[in-house]
C-alpha atoms as a PDB file:
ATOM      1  CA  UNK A   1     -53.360  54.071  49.009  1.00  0.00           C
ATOM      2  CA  UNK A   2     -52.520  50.621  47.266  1.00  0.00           C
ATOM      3  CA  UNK A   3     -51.603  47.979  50.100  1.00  0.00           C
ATOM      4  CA  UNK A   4     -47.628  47.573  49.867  1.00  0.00           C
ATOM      5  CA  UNK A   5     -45.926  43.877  49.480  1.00  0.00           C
ATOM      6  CA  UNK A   6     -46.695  41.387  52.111  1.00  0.00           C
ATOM      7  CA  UNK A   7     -44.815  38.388  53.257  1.00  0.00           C
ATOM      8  CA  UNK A   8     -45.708  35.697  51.062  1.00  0.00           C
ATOM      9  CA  UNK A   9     -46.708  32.247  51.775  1.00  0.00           C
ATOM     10  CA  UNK A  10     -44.285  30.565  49.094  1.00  0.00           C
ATOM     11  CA  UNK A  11     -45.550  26.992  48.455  1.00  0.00           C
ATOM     12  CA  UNK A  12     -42.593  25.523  46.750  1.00  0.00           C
ATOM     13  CA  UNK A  13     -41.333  21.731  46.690  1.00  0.00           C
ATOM     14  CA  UNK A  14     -39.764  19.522  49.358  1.00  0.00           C
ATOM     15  CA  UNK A  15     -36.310  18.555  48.950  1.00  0.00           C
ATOM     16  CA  UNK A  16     -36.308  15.460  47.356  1.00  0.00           C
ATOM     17  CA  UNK A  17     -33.637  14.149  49.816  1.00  0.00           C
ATOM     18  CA  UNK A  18     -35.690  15.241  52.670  1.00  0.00           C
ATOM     19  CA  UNK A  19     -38.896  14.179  51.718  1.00  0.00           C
ATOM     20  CA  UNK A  20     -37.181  10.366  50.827  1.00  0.00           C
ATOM     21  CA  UNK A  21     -35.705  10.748  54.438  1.00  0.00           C
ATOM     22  CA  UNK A  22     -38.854  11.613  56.020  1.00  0.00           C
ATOM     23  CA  UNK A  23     -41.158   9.589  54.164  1.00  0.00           C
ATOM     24  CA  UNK A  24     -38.739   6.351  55.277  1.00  0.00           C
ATOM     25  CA  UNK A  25     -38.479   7.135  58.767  1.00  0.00           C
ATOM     26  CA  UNK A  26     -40.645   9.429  59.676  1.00  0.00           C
ATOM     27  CA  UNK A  27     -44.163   8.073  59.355  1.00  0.00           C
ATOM     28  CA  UNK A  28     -44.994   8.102  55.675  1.00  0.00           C
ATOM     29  CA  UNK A  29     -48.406   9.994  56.843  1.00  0.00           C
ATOM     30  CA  UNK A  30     -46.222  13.336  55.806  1.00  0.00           C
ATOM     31  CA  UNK A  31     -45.442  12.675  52.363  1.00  0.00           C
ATOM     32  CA  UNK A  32     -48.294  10.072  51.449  1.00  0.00           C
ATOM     33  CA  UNK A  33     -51.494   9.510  53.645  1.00  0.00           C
ATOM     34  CA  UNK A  34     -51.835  13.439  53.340  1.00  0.00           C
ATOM     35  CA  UNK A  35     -51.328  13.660  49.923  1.00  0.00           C
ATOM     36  CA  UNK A  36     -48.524  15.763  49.909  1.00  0.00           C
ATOM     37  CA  UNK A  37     -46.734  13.264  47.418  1.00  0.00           C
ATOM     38  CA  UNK A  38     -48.665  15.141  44.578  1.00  0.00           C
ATOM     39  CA  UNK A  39     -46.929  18.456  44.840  1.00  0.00           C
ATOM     40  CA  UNK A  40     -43.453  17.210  46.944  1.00  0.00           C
ATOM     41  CA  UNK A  41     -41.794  16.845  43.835  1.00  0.00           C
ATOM     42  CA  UNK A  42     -38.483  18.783  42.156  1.00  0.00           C
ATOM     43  CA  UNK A  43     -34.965  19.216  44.044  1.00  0.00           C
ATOM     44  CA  UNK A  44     -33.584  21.851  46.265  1.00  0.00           C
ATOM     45  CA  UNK A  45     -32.283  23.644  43.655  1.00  0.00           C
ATOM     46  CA  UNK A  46     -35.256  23.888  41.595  1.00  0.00           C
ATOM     47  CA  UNK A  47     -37.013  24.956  45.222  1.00  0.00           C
ATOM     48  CA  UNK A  48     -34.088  27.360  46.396  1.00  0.00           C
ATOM     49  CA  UNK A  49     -34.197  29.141  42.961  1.00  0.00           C
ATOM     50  CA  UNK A  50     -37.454  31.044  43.910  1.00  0.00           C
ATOM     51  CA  UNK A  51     -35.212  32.611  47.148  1.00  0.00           C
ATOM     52  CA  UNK A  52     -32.222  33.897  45.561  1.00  0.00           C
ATOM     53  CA  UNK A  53     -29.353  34.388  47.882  1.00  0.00           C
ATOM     54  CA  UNK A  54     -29.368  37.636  49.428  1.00  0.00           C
ATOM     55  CA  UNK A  55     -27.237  40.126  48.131  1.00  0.00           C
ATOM     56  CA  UNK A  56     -24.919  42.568  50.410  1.00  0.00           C
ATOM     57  CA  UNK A  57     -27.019  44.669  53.091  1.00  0.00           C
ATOM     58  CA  UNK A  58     -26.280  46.967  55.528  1.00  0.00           C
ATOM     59  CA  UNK A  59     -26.925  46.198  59.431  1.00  0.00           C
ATOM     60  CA  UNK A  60     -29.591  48.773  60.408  1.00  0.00           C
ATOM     61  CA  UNK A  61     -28.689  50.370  63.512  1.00  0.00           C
ATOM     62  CA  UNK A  62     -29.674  47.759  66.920  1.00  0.00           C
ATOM     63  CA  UNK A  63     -28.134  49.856  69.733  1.00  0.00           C
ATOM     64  CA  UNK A  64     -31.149  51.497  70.842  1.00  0.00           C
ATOM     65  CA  UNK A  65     -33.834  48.772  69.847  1.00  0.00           C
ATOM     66  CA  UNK A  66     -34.449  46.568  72.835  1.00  0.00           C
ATOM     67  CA  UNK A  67     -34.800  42.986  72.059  1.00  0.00           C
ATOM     68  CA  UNK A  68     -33.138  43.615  68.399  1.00  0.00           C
ATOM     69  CA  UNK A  69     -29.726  41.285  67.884  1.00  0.00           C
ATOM     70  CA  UNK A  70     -27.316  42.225  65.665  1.00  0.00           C
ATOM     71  CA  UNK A  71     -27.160  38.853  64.101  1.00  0.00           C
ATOM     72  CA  UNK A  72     -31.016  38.057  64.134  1.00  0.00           C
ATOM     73  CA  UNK A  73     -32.814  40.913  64.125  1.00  0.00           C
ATOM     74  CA  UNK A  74     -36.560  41.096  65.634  1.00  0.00           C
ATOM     75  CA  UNK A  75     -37.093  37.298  65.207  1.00  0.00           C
ATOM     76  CA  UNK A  76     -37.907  35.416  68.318  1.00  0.00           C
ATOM     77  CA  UNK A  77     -35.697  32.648  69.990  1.00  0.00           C
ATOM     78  CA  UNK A  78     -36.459  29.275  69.622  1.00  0.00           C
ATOM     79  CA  UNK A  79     -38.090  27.829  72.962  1.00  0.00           C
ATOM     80  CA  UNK A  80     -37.282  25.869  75.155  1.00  0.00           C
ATOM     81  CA  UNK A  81     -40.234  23.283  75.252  1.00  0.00           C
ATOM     82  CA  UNK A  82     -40.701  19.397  74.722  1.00  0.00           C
ATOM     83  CA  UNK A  83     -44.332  19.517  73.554  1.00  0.00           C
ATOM     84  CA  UNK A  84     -44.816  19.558  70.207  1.00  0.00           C
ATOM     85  CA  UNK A  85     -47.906  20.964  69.808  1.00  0.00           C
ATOM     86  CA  UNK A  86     -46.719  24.260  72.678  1.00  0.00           C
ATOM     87  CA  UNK A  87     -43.499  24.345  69.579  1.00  0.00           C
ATOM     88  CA  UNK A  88     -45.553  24.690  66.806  1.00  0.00           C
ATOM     89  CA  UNK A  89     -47.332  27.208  68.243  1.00  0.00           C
ATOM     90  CA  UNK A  90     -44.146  29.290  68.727  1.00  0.00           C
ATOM     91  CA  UNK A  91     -42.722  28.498  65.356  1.00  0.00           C
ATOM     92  CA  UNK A  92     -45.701  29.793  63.409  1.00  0.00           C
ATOM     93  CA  UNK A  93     -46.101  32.825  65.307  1.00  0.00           C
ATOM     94  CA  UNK A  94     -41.755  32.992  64.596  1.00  0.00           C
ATOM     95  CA  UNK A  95     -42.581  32.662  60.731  1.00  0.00           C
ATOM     96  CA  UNK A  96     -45.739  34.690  60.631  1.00  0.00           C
ATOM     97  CA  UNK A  97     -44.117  37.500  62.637  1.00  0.00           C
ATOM     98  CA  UNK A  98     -41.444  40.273  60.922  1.00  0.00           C
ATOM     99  CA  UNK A  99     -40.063  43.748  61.734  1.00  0.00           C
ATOM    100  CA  UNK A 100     -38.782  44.946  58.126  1.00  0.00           C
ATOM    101  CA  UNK A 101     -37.850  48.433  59.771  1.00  0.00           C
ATOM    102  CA  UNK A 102     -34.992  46.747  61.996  1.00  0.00           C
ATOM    103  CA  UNK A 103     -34.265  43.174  60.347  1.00  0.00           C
ATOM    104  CA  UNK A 104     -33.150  43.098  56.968  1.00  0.00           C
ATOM    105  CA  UNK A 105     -33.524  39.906  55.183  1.00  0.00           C
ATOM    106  CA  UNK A 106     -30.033  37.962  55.608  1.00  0.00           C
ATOM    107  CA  UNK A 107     -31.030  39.026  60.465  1.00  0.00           C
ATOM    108  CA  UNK A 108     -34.867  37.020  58.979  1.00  0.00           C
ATOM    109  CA  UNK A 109     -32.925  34.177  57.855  1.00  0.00           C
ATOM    110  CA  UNK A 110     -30.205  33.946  60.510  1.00  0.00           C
ATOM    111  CA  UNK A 111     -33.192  34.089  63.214  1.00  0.00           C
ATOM    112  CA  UNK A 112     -35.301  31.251  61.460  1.00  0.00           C
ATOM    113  CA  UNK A 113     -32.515  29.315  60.984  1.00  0.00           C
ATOM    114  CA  UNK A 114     -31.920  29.002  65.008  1.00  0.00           C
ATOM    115  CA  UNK A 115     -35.078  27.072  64.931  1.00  0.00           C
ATOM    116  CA  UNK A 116     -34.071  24.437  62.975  1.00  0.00           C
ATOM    117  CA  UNK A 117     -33.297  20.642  63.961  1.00  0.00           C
ATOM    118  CA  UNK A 118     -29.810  19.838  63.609  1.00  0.00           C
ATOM    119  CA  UNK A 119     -30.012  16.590  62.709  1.00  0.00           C
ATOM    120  CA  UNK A 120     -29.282  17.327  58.787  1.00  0.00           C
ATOM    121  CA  UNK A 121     -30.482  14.302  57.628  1.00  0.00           C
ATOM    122  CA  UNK A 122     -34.426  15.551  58.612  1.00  0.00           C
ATOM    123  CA  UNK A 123     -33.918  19.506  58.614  1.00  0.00           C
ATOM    124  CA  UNK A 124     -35.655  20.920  55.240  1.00  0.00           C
ATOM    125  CA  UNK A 125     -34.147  24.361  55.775  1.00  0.00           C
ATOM    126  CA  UNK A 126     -35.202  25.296  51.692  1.00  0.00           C
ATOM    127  CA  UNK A 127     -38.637  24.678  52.715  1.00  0.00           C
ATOM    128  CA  UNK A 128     -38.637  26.928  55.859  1.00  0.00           C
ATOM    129  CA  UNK A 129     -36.325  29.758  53.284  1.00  0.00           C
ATOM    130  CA  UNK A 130     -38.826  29.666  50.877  1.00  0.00           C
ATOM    131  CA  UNK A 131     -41.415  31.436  53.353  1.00  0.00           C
ATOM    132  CA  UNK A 132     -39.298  34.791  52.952  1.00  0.00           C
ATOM    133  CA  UNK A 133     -39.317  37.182  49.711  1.00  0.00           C
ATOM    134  CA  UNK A 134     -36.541  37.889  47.682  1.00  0.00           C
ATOM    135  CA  UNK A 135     -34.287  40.476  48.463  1.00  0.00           C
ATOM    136  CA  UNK A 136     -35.818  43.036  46.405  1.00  0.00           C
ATOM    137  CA  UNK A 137     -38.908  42.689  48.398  1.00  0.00           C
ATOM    138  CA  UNK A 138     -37.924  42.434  51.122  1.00  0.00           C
ATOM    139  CA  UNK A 139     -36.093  45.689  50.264  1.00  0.00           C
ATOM    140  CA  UNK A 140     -39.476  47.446  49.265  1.00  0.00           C
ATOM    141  CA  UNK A 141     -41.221  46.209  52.680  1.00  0.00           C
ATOM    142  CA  UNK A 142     -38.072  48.106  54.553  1.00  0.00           C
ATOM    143  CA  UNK A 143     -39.232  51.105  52.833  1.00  0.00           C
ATOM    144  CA  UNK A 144     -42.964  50.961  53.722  1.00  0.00           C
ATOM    145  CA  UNK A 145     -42.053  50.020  57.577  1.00  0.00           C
ATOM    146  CA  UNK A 146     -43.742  46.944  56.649  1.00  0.00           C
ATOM    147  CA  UNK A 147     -44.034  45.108  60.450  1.00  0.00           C
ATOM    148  CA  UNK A 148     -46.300  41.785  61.384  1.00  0.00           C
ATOM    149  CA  UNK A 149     -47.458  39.719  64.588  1.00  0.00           C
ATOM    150  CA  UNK A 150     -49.244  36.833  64.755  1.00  0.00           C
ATOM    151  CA  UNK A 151     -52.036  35.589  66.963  1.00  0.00           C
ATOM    152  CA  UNK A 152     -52.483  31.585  67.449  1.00  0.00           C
ATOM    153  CA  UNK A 153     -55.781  30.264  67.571  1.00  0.00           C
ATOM    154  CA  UNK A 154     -54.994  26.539  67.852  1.00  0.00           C
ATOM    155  CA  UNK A 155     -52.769  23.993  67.367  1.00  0.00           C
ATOM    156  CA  UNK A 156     -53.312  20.421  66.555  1.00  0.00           C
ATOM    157  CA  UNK A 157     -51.995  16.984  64.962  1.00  0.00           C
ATOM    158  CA  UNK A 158     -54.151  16.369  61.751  1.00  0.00           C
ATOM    159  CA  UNK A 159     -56.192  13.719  61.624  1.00  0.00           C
ATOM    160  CA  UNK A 160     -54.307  11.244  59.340  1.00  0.00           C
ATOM    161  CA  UNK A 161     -51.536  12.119  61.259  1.00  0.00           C
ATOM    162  CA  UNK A 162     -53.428  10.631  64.824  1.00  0.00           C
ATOM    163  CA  UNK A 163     -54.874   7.469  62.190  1.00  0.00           C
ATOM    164  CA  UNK A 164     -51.377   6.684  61.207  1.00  0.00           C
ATOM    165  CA  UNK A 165     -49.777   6.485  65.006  1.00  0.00           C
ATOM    166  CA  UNK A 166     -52.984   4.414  66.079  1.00  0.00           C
ATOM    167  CA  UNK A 167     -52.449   1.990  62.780  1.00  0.00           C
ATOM    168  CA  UNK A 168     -48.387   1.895  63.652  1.00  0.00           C
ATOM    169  CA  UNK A 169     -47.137   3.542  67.221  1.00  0.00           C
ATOM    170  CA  UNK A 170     -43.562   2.420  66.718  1.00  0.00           C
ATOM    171  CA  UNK A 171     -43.086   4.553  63.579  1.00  0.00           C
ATOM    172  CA  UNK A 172     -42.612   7.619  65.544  1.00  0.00           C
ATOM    173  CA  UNK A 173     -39.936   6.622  67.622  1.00  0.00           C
ATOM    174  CA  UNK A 174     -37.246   6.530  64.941  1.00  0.00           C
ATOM    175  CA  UNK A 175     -36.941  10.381  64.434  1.00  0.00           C
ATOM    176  CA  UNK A 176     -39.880  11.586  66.374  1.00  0.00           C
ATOM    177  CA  UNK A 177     -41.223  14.139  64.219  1.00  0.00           C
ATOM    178  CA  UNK A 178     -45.006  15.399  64.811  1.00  0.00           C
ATOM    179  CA  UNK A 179     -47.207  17.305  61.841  1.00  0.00           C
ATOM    180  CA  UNK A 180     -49.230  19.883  63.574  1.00  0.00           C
ATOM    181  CA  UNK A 181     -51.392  22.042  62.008  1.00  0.00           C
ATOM    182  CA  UNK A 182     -51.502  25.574  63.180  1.00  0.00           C
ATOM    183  CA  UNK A 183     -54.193  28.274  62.840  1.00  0.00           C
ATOM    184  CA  UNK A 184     -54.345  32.209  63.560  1.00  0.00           C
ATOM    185  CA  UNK A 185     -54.308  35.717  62.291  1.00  0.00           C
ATOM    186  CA  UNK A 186     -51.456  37.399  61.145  1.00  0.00           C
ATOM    187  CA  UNK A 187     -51.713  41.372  61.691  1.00  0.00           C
ATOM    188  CA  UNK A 188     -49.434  43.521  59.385  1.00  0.00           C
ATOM    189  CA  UNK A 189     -49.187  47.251  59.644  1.00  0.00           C
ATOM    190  CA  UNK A 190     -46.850  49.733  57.290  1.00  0.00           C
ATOM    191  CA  UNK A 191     -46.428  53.467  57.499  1.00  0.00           C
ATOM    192  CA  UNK A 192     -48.743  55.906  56.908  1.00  0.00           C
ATOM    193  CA  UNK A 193     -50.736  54.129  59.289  1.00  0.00           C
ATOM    194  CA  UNK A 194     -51.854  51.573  56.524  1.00  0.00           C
ATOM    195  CA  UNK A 195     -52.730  47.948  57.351  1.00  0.00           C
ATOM    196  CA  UNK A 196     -54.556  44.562  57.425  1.00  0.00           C
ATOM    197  CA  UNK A 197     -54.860  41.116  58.824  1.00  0.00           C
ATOM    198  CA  UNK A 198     -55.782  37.724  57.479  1.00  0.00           C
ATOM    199  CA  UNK A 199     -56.063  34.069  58.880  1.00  0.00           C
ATOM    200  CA  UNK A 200     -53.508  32.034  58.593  1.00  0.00           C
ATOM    201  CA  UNK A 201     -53.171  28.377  58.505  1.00  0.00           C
ATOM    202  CA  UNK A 202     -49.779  26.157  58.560  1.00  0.00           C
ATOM    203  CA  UNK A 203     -48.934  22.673  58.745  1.00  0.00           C
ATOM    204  CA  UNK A 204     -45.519  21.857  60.390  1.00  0.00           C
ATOM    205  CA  UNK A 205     -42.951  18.808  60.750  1.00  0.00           C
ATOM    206  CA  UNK A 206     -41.454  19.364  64.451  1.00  0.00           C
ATOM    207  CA  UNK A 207     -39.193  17.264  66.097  1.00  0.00           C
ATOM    208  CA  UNK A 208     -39.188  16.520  69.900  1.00  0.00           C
ATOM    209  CA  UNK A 209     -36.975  13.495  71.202  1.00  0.00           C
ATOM    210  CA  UNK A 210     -37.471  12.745  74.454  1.00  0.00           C
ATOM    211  CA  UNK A 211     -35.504  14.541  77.169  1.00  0.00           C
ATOM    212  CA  UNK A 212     -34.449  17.401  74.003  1.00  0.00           C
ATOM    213  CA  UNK A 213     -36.102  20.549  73.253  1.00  0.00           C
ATOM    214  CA  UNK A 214     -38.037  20.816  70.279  1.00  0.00           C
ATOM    215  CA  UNK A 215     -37.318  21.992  66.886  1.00  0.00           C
ATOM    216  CA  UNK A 216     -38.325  22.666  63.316  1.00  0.00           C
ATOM    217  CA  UNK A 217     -37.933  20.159  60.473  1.00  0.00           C
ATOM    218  CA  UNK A 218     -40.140  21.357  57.600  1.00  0.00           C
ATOM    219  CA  UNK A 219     -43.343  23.504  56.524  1.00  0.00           C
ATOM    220  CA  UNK A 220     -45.563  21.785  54.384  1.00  0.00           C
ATOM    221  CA  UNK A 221     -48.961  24.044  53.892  1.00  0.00           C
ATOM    222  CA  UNK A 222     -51.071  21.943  51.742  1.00  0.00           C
ATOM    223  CA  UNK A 223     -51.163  19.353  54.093  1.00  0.00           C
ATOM    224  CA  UNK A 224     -55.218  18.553  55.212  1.00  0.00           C
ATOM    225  CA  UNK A 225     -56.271  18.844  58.658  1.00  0.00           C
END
């Protein structure tokens, strides 16, 4: 039986907005001592284009799945936690997790979105859309009960990301945003009893001022441990 559509790992392009923001103020470390400058190009329209907009879907039916929301779907919470490398952990299990049988893509979005910093001037929310399929499918996972969980390995700050705080402490307290790189396996399964796993690696931007909880900024995969 042929494999049915996965969740893709969309590279795309920062926003150019964000990635002047962050590069500023943020330690330049995520936009240039990792190299991401090379492929952090185009704006957020060029970016958003490969998500269209979701068009009109029905609700699937919530009452009787526990820990389903009407307005999210399956995807996790955002947690409560200070420590950026604890957050990242959570995040990328958050983006490498998905229950197309009772969230349909606008719940995904909704859900993902709660994760975000609200500070607008950092949050890349194009970046962190761009990890979900288009609506069609999305619409063709829904019909092959396409589901996925994720199991983290490890999570840690890469190493130009460590060189750059010892070369310049101070730079992180303007917006204190951490990269982290995050590794694991994400395990899908669709009917029939079909399914598969693969490793997964992600590198994030999270934010975590002191005495606030933690939240997500960007996804930037191609960044080097």
């Amino acid at each position: 039986m042929a494999r049915p559509p996965v969740l893709h790992r969309h590279t795309g392009h920062w926003s150019a907005n964000r990635r002047i923001a962050t590069a500023t103020v943020v330690i330049t470390l995520l936009v240039a001592v990792t190299g991401l400058v090379a492929w952090a190009t185009g704006d957020r329209d060029q970016r958003s284009g490969t998500t269209p907009a979701a068009s009109a879907s029905s609700t699937p039916d919530t009452e009787d799945s526990p820990g389903v929301s009407p307005e999210t779907g399956s995807v996790a919470k955002p947690p409560d936690l200070d420590d950026p490398l604890m957050y990242a952990k959570a995040a990328a299990a958050m983006l490498w997790s998905y229950d197309a049988r009772s969230t349909n893509r606008d719940q995904q979005l909704a859900g993902m979105r709660t994760w975000m910093s609200a500070e607008t001037t950092y949050a890349d929310w194009p970046a962190v859309q761009a990890q979900i399929p288009d609506p069609v499918l999305w619409s063709r996972m829904r019909d092959n009960a396409q589901h996925a969980t994720a199991t983290i390995s490890d999570a840690k700050f890469p190493s130009a990301f460590k060189q750059a705080l010892a070369d310049d402490p101070a730079a992180l307290t303007e917006a204190y945003i951490y990269a982290v790189t995050v590794t694991g396996k994400q395990t899908i399964r669709w009917k029939d009893g079909g399914g598969g796993a693969e490793d997964r690696a992600v590198t994030l931007a999270v934010q975590c001022r002191p005495d606030t909880s933690c939240s997500l900024v960007s996804i930037a995969p191609r960044i080097a441990p």
